[in-house]
C-alpha atoms as a PDB file:
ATOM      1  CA  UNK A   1     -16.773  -3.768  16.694  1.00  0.00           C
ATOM      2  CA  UNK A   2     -14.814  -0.628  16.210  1.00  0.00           C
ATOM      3  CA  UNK A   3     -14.346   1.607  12.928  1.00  0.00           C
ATOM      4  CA  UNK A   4     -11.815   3.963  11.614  1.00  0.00           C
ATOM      5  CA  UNK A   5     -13.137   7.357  11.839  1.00  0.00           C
ATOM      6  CA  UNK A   6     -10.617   9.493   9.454  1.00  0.00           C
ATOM      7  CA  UNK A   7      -9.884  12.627   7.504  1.00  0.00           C
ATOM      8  CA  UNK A   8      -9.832  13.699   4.323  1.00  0.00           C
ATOM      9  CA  UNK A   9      -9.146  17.641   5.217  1.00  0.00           C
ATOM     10  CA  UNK A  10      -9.072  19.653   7.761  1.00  0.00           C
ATOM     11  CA  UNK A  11      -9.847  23.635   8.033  1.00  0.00           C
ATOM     12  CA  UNK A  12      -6.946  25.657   9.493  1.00  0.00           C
ATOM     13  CA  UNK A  13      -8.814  28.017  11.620  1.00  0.00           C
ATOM     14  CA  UNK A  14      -6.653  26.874  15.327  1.00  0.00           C
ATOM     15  CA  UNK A  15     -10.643  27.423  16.660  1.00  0.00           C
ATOM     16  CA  UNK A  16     -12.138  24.775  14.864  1.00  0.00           C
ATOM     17  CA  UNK A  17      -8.737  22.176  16.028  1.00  0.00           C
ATOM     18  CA  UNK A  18      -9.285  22.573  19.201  1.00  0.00           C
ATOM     19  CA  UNK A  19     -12.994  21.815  19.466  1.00  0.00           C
ATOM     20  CA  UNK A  20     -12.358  18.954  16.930  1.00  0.00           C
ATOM     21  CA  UNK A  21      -9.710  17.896  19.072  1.00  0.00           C
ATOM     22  CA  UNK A  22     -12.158  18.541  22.214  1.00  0.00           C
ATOM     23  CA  UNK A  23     -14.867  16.126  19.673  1.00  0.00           C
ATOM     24  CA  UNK A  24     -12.254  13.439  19.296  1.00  0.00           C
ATOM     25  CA  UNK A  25     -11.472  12.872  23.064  1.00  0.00           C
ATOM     26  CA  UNK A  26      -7.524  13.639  22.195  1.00  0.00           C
ATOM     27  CA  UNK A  27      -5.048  16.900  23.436  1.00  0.00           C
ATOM     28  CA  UNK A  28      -4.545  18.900  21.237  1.00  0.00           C
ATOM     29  CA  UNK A  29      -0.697  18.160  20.260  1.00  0.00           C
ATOM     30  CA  UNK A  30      -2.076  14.257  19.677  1.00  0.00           C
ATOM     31  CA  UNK A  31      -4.869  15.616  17.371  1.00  0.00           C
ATOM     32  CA  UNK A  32      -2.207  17.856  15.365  1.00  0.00           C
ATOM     33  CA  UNK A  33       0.051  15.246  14.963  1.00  0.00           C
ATOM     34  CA  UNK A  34      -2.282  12.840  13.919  1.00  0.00           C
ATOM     35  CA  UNK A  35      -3.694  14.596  10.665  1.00  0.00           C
ATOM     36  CA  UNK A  36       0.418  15.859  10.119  1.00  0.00           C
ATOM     37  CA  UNK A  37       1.392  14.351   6.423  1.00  0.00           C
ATOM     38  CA  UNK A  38      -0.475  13.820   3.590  1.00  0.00           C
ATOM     39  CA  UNK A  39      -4.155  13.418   3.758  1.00  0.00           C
ATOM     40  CA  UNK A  40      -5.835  11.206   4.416  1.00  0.00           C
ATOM     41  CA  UNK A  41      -5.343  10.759   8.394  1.00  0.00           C
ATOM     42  CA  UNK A  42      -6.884   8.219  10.079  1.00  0.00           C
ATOM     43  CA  UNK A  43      -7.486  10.127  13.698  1.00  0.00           C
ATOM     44  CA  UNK A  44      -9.125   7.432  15.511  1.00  0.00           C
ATOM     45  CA  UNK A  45      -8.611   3.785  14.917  1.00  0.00           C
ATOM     46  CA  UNK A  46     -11.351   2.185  16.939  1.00  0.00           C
ATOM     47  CA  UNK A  47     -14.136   4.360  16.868  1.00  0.00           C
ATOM     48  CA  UNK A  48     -17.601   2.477  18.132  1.00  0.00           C
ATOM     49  CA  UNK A  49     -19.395   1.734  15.317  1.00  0.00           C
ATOM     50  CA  UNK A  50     -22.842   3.358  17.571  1.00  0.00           C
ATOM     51  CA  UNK A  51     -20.984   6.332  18.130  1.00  0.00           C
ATOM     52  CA  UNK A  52     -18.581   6.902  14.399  1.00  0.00           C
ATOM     53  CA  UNK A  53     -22.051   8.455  12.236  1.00  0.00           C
ATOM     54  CA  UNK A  54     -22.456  11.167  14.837  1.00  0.00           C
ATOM     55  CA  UNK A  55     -18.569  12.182  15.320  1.00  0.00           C
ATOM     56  CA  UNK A  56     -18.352  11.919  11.262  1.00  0.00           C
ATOM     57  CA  UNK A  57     -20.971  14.513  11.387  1.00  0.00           C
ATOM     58  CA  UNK A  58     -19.434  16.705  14.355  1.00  0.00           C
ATOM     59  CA  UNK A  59     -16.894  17.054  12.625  1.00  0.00           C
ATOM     60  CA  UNK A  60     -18.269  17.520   9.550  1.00  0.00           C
ATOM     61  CA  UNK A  61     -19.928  20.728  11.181  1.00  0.00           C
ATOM     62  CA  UNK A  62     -17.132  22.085  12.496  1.00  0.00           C
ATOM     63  CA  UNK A  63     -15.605  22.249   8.532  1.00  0.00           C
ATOM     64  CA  UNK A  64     -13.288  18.874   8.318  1.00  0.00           C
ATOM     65  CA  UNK A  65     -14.192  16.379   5.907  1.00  0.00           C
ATOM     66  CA  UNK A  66     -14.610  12.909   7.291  1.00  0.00           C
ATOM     67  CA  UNK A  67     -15.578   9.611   6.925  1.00  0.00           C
ATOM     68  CA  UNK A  68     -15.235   6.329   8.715  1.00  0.00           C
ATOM     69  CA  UNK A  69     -14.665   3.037   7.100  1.00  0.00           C
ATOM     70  CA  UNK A  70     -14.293  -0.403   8.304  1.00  0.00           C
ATOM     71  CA  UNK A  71     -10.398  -1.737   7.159  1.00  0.00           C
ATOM     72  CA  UNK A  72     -11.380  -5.005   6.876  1.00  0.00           C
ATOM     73  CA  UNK A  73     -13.056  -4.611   4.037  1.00  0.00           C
ATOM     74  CA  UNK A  74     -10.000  -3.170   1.908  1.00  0.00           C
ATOM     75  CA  UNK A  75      -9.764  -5.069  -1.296  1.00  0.00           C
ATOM     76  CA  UNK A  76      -6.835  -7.268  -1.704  1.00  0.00           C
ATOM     77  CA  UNK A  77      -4.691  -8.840  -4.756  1.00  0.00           C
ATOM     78  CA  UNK A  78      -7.769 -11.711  -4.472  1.00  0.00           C
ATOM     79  CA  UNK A  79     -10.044  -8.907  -5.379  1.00  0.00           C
ATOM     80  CA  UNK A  80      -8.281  -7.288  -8.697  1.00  0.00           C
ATOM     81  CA  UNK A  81      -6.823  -8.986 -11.832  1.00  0.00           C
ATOM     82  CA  UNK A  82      -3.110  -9.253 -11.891  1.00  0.00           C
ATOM     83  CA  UNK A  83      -1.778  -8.128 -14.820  1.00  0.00           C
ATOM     84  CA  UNK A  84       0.834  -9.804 -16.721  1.00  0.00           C
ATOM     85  CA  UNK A  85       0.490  -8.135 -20.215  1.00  0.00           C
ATOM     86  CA  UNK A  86      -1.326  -5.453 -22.473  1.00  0.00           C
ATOM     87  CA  UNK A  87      -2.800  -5.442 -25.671  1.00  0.00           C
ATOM     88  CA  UNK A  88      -2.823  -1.429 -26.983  1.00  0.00           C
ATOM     89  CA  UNK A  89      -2.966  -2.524 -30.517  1.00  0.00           C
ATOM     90  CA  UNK A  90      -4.940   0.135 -32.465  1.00  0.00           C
ATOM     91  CA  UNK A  91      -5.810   2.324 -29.396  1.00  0.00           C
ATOM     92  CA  UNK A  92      -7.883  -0.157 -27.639  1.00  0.00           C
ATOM     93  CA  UNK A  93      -6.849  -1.838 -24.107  1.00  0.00           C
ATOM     94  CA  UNK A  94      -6.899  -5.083 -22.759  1.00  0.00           C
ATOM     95  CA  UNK A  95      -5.597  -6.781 -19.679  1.00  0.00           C
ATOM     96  CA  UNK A  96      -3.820 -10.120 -19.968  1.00  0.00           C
ATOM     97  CA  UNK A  97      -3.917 -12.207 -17.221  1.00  0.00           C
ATOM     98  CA  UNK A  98      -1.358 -15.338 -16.241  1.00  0.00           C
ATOM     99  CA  UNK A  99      -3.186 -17.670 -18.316  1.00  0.00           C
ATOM    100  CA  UNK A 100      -2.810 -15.315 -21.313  1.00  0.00           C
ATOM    101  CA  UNK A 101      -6.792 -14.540 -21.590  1.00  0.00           C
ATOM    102  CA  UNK A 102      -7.755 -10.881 -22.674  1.00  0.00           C
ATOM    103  CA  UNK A 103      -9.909  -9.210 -20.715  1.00  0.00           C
ATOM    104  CA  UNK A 104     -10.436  -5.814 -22.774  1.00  0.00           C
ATOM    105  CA  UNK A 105     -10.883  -2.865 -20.943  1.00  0.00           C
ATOM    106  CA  UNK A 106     -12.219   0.805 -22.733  1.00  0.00           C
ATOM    107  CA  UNK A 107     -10.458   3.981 -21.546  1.00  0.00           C
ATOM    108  CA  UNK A 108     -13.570   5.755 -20.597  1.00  0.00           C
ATOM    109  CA  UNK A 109     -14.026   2.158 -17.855  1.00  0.00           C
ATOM    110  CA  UNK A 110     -10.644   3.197 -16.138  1.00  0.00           C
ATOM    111  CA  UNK A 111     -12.125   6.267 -12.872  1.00  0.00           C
ATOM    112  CA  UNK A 112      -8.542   6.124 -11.014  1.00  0.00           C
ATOM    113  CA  UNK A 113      -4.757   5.349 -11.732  1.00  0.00           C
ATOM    114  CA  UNK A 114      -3.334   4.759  -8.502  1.00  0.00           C
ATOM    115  CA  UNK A 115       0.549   4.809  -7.882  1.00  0.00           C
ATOM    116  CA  UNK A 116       2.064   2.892  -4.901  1.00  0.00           C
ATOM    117  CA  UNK A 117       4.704   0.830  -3.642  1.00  0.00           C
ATOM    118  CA  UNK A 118       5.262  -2.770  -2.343  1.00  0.00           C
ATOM    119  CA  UNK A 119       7.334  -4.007   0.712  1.00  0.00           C
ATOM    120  CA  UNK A 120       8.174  -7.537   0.505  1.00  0.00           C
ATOM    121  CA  UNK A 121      10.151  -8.842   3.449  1.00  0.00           C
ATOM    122  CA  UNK A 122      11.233 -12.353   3.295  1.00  0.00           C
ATOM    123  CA  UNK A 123      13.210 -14.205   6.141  1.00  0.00           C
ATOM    124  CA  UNK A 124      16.152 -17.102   6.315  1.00  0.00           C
ATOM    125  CA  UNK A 125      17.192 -18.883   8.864  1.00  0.00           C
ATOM    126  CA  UNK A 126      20.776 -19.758   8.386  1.00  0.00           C
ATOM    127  CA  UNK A 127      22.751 -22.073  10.388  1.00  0.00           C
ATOM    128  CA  UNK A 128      26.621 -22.408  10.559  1.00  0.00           C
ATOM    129  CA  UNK A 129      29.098 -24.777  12.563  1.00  0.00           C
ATOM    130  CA  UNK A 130      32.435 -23.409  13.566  1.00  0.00           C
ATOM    131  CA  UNK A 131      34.785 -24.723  15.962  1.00  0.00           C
ATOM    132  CA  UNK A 132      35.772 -22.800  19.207  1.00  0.00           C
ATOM    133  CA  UNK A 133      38.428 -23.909  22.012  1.00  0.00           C
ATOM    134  CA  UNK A 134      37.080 -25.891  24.236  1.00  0.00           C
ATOM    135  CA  UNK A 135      39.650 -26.013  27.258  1.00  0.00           C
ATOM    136  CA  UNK A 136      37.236 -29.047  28.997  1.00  0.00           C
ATOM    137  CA  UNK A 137      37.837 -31.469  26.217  1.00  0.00           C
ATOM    138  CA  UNK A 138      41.536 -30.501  25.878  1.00  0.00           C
ATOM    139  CA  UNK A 139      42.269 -31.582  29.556  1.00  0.00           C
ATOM    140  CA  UNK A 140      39.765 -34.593  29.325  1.00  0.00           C
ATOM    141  CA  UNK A 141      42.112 -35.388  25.825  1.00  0.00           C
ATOM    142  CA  UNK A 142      45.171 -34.830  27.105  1.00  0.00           C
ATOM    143  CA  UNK A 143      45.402 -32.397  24.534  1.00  0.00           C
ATOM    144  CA  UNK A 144      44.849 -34.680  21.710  1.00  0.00           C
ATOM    145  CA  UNK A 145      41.384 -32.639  21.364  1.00  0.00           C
ATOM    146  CA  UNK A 146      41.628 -28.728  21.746  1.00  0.00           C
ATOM    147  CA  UNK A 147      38.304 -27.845  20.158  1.00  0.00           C
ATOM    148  CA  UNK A 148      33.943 -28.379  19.685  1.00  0.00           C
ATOM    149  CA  UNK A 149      31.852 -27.847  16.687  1.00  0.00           C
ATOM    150  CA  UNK A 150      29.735 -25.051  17.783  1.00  0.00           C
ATOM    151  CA  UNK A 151      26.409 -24.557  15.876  1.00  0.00           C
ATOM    152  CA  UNK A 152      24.892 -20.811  15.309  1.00  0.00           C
ATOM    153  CA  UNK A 153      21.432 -20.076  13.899  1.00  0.00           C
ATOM    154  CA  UNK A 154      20.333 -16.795  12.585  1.00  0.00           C
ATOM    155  CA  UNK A 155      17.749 -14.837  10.753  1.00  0.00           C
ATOM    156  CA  UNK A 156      18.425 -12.811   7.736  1.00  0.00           C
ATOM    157  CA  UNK A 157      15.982 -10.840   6.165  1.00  0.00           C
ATOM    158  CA  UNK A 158      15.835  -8.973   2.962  1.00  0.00           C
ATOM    159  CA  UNK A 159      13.358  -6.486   1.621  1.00  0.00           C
ATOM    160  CA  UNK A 160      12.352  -6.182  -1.736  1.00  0.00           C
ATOM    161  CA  UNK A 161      10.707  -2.781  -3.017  1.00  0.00           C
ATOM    162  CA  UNK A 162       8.126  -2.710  -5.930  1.00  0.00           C
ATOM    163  CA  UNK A 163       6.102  -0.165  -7.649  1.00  0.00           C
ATOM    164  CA  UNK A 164       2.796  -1.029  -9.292  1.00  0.00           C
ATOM    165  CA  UNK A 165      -0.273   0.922 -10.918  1.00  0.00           C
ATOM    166  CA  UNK A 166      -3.384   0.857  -9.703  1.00  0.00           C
ATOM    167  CA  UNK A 167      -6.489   1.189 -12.490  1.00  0.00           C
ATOM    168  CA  UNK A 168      -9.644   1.066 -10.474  1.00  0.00           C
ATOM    169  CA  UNK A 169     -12.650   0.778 -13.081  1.00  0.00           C
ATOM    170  CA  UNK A 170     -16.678   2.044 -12.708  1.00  0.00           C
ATOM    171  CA  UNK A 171     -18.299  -0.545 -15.335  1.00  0.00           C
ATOM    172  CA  UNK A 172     -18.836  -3.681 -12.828  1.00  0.00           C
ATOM    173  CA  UNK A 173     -15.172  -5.597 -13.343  1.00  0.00           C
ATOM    174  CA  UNK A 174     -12.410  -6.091 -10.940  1.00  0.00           C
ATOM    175  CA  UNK A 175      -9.786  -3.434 -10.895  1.00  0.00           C
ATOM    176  CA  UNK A 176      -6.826  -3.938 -12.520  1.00  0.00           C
ATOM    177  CA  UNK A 177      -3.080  -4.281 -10.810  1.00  0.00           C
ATOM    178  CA  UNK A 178       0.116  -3.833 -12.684  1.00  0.00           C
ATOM    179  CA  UNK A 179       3.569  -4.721 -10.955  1.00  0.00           C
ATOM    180  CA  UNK A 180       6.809  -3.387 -12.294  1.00  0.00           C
ATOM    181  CA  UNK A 181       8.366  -7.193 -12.367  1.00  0.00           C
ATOM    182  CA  UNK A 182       5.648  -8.949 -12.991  1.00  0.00           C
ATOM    183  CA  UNK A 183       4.520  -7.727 -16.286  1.00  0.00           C
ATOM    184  CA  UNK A 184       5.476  -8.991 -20.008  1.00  0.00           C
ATOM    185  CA  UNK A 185       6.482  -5.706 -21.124  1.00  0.00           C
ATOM    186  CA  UNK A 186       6.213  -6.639 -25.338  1.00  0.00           C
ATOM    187  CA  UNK A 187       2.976  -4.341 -25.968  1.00  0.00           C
ATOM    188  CA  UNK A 188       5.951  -1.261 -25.689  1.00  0.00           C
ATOM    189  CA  UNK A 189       7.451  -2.155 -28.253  1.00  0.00           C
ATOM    190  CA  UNK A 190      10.416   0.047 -29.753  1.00  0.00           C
ATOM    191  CA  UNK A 191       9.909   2.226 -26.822  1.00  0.00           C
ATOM    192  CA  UNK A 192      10.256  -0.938 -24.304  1.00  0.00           C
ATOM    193  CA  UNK A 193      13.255   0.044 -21.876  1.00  0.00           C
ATOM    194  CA  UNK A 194      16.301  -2.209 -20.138  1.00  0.00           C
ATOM    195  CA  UNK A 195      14.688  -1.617 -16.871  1.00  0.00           C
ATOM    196  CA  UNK A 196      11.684  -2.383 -15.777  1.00  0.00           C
ATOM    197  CA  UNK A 197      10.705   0.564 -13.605  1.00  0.00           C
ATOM    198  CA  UNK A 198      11.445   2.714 -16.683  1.00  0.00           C
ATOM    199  CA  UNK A 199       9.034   0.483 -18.513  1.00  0.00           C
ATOM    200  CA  UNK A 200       6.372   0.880 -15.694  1.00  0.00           C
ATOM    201  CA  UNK A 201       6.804   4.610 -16.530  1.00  0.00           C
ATOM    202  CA  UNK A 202       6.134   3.867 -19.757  1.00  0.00           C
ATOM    203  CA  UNK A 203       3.148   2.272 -19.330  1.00  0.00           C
ATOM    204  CA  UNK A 204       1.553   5.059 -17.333  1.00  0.00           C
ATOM    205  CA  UNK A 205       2.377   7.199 -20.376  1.00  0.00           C
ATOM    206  CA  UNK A 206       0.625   5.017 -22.411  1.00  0.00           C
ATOM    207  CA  UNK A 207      -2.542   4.328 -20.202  1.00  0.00           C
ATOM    208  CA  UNK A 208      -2.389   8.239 -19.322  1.00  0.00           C
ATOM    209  CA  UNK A 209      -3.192   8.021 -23.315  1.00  0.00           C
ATOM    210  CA  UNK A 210      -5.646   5.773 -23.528  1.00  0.00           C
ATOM    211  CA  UNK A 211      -7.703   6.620 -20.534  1.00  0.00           C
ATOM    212  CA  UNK A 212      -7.237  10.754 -20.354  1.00  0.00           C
ATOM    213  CA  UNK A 213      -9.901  11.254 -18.298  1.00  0.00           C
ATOM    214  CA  UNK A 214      -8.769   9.134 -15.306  1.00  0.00           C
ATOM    215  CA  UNK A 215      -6.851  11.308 -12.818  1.00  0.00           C
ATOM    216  CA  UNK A 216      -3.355   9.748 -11.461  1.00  0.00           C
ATOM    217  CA  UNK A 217      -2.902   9.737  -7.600  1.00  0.00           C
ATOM    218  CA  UNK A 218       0.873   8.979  -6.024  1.00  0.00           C
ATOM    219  CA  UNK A 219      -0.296   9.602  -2.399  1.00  0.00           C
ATOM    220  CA  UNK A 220       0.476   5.554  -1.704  1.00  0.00           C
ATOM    221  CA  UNK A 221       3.995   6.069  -2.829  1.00  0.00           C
ATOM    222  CA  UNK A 222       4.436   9.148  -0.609  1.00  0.00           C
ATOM    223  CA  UNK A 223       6.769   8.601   2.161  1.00  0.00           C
ATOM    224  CA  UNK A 224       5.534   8.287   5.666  1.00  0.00           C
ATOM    225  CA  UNK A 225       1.815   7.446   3.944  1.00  0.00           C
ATOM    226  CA  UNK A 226       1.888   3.781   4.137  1.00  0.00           C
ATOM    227  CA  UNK A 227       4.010   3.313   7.162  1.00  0.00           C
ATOM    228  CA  UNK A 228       1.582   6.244   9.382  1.00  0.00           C
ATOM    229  CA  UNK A 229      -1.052   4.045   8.754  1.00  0.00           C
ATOM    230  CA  UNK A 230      -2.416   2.023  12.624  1.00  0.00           C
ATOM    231  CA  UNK A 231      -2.399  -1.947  12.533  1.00  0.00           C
ATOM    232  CA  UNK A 232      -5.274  -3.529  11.353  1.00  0.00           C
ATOM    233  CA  UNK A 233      -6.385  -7.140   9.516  1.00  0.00           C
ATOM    234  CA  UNK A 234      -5.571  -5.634   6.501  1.00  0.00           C
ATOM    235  CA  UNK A 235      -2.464  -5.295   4.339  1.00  0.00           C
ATOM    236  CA  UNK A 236      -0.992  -1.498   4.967  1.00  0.00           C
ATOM    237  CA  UNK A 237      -0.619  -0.988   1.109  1.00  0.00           C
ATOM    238  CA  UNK A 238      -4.214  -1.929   0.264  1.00  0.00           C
ATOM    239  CA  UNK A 239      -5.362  -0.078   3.432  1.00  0.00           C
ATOM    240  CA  UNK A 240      -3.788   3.196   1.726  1.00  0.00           C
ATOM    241  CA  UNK A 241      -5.089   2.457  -1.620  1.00  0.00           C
ATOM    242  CA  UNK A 242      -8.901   2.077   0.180  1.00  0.00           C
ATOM    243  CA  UNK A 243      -8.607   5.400   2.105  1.00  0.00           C
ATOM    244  CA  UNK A 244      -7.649   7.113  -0.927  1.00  0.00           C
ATOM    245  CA  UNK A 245     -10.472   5.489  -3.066  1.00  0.00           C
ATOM    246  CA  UNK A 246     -12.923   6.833  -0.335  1.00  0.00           C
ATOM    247  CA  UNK A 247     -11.194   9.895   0.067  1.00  0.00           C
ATOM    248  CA  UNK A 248     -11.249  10.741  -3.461  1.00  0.00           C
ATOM    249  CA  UNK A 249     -15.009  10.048  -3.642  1.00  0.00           C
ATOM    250  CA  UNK A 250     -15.666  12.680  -1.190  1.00  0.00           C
ATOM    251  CA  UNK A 251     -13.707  15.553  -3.773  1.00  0.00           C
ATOM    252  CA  UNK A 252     -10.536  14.947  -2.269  1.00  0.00           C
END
């Protein structure tokens, strides 16, 4: 079994790169562009789990904060409650799920707002007959029959983008997962906009309200972020949203 050994931050003095780099079994132009974007980097993708405690701390000494993590245990969707409308009635929160139940939720419960993005790609296939000349069955015909049905099959694909928010909550219930077109967007009401993404900004404004004290993080939106992320079981989104979790529970 192998682990992701990653990092949260890395010193800048070029000594303690190059005997990190020296630590990690990489040249040193691999190593720097491995941790280049925004943090965190995931520098080795199958560390051995025997060997990942004693890198983590190698590097530790040498000033880089690091952890490793196994990516199949990301939380999913499965994991959190999908949200498909709000109660903020008199400054209190609750969740509504698709079966309309409440599931209240106190500001002080809400630790992280997390911003991100969705990629869904969904594929066709499409098939289409057109006729082509088809000199064989003209001479055959006598000319009575110049042309063949032809049949074509392709794939079209379309991707769909979606932004959601993220609440991840310390009191012992699932986190909570709002999508910009998948939420009943009522609980706004005179401030409730034509579009939804403008509505999803809305409702950070309002949760910003009713939770102060849980910080917002956008690094899952950032560009590059998701997409420099290696293949693993897991989705790429929720892998991004886990690193950041553990990230942010070392301080960063």
């Amino acid at each position: 079994m192998a682990m992701f050994l990653v990092i949260a931050n890395a010193p800048k003095d070029p000594a303690a790169r190059t005997q990190a780099a020296q630590l990690a079994g990489l040249p040193a132009a691999d190593f720097s562009r491995r941790l280049a974007g925004t943090m965190p980097r995931v520098l080795l993708a199958a560390a051995p789990v025997d060997h990942v405690g004693a890198l983590v701390d190698g590097f530790e000494s040498l000033g880089f904060a690091a952890f490793s993590c196994d990516p199949a245990t990301a939380p999913n969707d499965e994991d959190r409650l999908l949200v498909r409308g709000m109660d903020v009635e008199a400054g209190s929160l609750a969740f509504l799920d698709g079966k309309g139940e409440s599931h209240p939720c106190l500001g002080t419960a809400v630790s992280l707002i997390q911003r991100g993005v969705r990629v869904i790609t969904t594929s066709e296939t499409v098939k289409t007959t057109e006729r082509r000349l088809d000199i064989g069955k003209a001479i055959l015909s006598g000319g009575l029959l110049l042309t063949s049905k032809v049949q074509k099959q392709s794939v079209r694909s379309e991707e769909a983008r979606e932004a959601f928010l993220l609440l991840q909550r310390n009191d012992g219930q699932p986190d909570a997962i709002i999508y910009e077109r998948r939420v009943d967007y009522r609980f706004l009401g005179a401030d409730k906009q034509p579009a939804s993404y403008a509505n999803l900004e809305r409702t950070l404004v309002c949760l910003r309200t009713l939770a102060p004290a849980a910080p917002v993080d956008d690094r899952v939106a950032k560009p590059g972020f998701v997409s420099g992320l290696p293949l693993s079981s897991s989705d790429p989104v929720d892998l991004a949203l886990y690193l950041v979790t553990l990230a942010r529970a070392r301080g960063f």
